[in-house]
Protein backbone atom coordinates (compact mmCIF):
# COMPACT_ATOMS: atom_id res chain seq x y z
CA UNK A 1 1.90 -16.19 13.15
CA UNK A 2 1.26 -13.26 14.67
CA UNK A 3 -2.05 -9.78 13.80
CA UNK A 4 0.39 -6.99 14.00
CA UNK A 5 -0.60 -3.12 15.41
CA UNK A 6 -0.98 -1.52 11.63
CA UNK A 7 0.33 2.26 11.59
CA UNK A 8 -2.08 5.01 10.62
CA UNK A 9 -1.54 7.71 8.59
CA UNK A 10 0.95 10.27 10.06
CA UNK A 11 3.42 7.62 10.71
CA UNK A 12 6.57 8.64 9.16
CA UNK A 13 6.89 5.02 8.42
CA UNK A 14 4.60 4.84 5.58
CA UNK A 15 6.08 7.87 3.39
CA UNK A 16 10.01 6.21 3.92
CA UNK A 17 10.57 4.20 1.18
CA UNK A 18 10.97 0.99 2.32
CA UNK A 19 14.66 -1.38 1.44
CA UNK A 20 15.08 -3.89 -0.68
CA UNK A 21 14.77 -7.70 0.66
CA UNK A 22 18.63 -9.22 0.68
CA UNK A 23 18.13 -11.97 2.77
CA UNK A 24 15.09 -15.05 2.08
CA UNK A 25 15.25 -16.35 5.33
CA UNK A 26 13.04 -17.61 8.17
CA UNK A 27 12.40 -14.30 9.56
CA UNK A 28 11.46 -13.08 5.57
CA UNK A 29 8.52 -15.97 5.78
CA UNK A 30 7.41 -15.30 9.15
CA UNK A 31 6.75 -11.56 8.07
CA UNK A 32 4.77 -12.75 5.10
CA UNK A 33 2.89 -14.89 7.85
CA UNK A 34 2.77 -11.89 9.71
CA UNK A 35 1.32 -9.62 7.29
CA UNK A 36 -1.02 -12.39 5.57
CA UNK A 37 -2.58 -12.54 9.41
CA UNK A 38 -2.55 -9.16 10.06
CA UNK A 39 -4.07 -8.50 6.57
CA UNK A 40 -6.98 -11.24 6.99
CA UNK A 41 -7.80 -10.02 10.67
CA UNK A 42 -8.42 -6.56 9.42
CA UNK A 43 -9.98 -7.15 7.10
CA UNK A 44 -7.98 -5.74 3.82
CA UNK A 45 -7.38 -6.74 0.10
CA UNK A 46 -3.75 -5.74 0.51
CA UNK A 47 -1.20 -4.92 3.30
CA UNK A 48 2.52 -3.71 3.00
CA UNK A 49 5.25 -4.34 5.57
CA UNK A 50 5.65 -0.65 6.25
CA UNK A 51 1.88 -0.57 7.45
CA UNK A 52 2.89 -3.03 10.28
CA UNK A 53 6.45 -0.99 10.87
CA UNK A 54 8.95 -2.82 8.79
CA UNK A 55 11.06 -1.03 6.07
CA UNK A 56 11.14 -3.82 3.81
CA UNK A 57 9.55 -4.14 0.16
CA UNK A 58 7.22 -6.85 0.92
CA UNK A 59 3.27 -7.05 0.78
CA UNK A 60 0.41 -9.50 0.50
CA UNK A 61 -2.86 -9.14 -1.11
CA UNK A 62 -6.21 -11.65 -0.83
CA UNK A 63 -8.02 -10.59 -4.23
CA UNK A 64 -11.21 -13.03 -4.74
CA UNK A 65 -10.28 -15.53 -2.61
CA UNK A 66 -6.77 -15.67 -3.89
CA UNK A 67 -3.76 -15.21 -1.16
CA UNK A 68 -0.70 -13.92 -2.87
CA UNK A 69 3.34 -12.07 -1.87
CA UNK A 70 5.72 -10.35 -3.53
CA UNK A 71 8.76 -9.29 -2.54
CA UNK A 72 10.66 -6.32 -4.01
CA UNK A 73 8.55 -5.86 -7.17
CA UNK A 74 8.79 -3.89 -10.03
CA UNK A 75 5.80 -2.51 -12.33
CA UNK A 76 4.50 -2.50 -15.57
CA UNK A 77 1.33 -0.51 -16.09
CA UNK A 78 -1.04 0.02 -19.14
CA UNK A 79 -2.03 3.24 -20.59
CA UNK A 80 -5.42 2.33 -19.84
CA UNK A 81 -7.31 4.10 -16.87
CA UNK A 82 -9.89 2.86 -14.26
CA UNK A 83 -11.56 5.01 -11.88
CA UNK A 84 -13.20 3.50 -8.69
CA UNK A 85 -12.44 4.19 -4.75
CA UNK A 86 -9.57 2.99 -2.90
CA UNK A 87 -8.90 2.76 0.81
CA UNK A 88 -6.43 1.49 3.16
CA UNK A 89 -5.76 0.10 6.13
CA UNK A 90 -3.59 2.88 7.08
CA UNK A 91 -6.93 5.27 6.63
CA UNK A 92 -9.48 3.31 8.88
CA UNK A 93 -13.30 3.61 7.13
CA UNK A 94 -12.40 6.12 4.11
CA UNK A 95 -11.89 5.75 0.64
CA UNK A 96 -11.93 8.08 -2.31
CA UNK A 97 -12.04 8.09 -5.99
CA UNK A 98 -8.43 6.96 -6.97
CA UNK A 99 -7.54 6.91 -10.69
CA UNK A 100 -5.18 3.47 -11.24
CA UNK A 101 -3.83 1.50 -14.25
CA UNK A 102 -6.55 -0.50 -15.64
CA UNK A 103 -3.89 -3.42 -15.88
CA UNK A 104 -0.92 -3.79 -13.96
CA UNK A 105 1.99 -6.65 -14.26
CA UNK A 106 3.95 -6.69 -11.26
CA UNK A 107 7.48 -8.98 -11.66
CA UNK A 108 9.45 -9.66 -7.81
CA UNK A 109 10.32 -12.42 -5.78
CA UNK A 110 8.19 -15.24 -3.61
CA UNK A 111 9.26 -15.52 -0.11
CA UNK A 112 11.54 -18.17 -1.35
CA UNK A 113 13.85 -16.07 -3.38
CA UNK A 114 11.83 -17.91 -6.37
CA UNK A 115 11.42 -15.13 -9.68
CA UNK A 116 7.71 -14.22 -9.59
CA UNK A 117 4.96 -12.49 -12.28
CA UNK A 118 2.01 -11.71 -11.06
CA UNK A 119 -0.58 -9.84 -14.01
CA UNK A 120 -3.97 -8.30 -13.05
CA UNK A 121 -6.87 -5.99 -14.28
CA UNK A 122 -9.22 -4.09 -12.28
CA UNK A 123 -8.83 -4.93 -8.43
CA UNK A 124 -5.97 -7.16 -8.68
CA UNK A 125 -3.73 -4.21 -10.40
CA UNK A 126 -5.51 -1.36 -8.20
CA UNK A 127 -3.92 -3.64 -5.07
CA UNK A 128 -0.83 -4.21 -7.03
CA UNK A 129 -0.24 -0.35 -7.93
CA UNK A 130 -1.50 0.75 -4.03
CA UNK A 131 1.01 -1.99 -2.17
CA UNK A 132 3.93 -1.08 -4.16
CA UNK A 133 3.09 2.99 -3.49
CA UNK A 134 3.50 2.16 0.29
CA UNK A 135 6.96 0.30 -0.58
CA UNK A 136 7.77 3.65 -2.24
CA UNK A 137 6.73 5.90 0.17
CA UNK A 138 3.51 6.96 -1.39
CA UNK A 139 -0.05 6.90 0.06
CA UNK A 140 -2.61 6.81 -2.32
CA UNK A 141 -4.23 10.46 -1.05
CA UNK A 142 -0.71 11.72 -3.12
CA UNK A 143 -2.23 10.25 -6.25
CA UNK A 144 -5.46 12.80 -5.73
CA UNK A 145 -6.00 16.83 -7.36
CA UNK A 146 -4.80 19.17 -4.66
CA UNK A 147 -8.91 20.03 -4.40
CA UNK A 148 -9.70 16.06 -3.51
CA UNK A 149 -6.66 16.10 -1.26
CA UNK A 150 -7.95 19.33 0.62
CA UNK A 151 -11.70 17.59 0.96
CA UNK A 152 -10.03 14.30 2.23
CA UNK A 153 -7.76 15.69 4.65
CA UNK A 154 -10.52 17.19 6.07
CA UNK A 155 -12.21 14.19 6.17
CA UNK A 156 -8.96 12.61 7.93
CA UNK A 157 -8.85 15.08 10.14
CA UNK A 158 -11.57 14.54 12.03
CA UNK A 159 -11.97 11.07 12.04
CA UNK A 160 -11.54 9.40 15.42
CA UNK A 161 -8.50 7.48 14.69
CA UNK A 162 -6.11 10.85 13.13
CA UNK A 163 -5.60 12.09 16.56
CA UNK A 164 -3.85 8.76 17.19
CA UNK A 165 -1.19 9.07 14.28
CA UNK A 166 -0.58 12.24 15.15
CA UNK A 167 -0.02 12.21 18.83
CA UNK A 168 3.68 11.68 19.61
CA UNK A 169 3.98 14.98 16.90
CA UNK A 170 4.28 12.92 13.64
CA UNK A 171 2.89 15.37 11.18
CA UNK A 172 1.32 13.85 7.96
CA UNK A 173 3.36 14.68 4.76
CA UNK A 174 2.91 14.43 1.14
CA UNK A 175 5.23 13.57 -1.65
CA UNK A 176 5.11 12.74 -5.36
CA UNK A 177 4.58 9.73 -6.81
CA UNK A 178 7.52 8.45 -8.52
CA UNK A 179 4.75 6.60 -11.15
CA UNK A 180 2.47 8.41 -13.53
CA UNK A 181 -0.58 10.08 -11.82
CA UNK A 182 -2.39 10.56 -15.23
CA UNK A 183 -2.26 14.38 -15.09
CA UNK A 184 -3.81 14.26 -11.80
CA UNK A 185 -1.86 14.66 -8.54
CA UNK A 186 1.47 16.24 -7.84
């Protein structure tokens, strides 16, 4: 096992959506070491493969006290809303007010190619919904009103760590989220 560098925001990386798992191999469990590690040494509720650099639909959450994977998952999301903040590991030290699914059942894989369903309410869908953005491409500053997004950016901005993302000219980009926003996003 192995705490991997995670990529900040700016990264073109983490708005690629990320390929579909083919293979269940070795190298498939070692990255869901990998991440689990990573994830743990942070420390984070939830951590994609594209935050550590790898293209694949795979993440890991540890939601009270319970380690969990899922590979290439799918979502099913009620019509009922929570409100609460959100961060991420690929935004060191902010979070903002992110509206999310109130329940979310997520169906995939297991490292092991074995059919998976994971169901959760409150923080165990809000990590559910936010892992599988990143898989898509989507940060969870896309799921904000263009007024929220203009205060966060800010916010980003001039945090210590933004000059980082951006240095090697990555410019940060935006694009819409191929789930419902609930009226509120693009």
């Amino acid at each position: 096992m192995a705490i991997q560098p995670i990529r900040l925001f700016g990264d073109p990386v983490l708005v690629t959506p990320a390929t579909e798992v083919v293979d269940f191999d070795k190298e498939l469990r070692q990255l869901v070491s990998d991440l689990t590690e990573t994830m743990q040494a942070a420390p984070g509720a939830g951590l994609a493969a594209p935050q550590i650099g790898v293209p694949l639909r795979v993440f890991v959450w540890d939601i009270d006290d319970e380690l969990g994977h899922l590979i290439n998952p799918s979502l099913d999301l009620s019509d009922e809303i929570q409100d609460g903040d959100e961060g991420c590991l690929s935004f060191p030290n902010l979070s903002y007010n992110t509206p999310r699914a109130f329940r979310a059942v997520a169906k995939g894989f297991n490292m092991h190619g074995d059919p998976v369903t994971v169901e959760g309410t409150e923080l165990l869908a809000r990590c559910l919904q936010h892992e599988t953005d990143h898989l898509n491409g989507v940060l969870f500053i896309d799921r904000m009103t263009a007024e929220e997004r203009k205060t966060a950016m800010k916010e980003i901005r001039e945090s210590e760590w933004f000059g980082l993302a951006t240095e090697n000219g990555a410019k940060p980009t935006f694009k819409v989220s191929p789930h419902t926003t609930f009226g509120l996003g693009l």
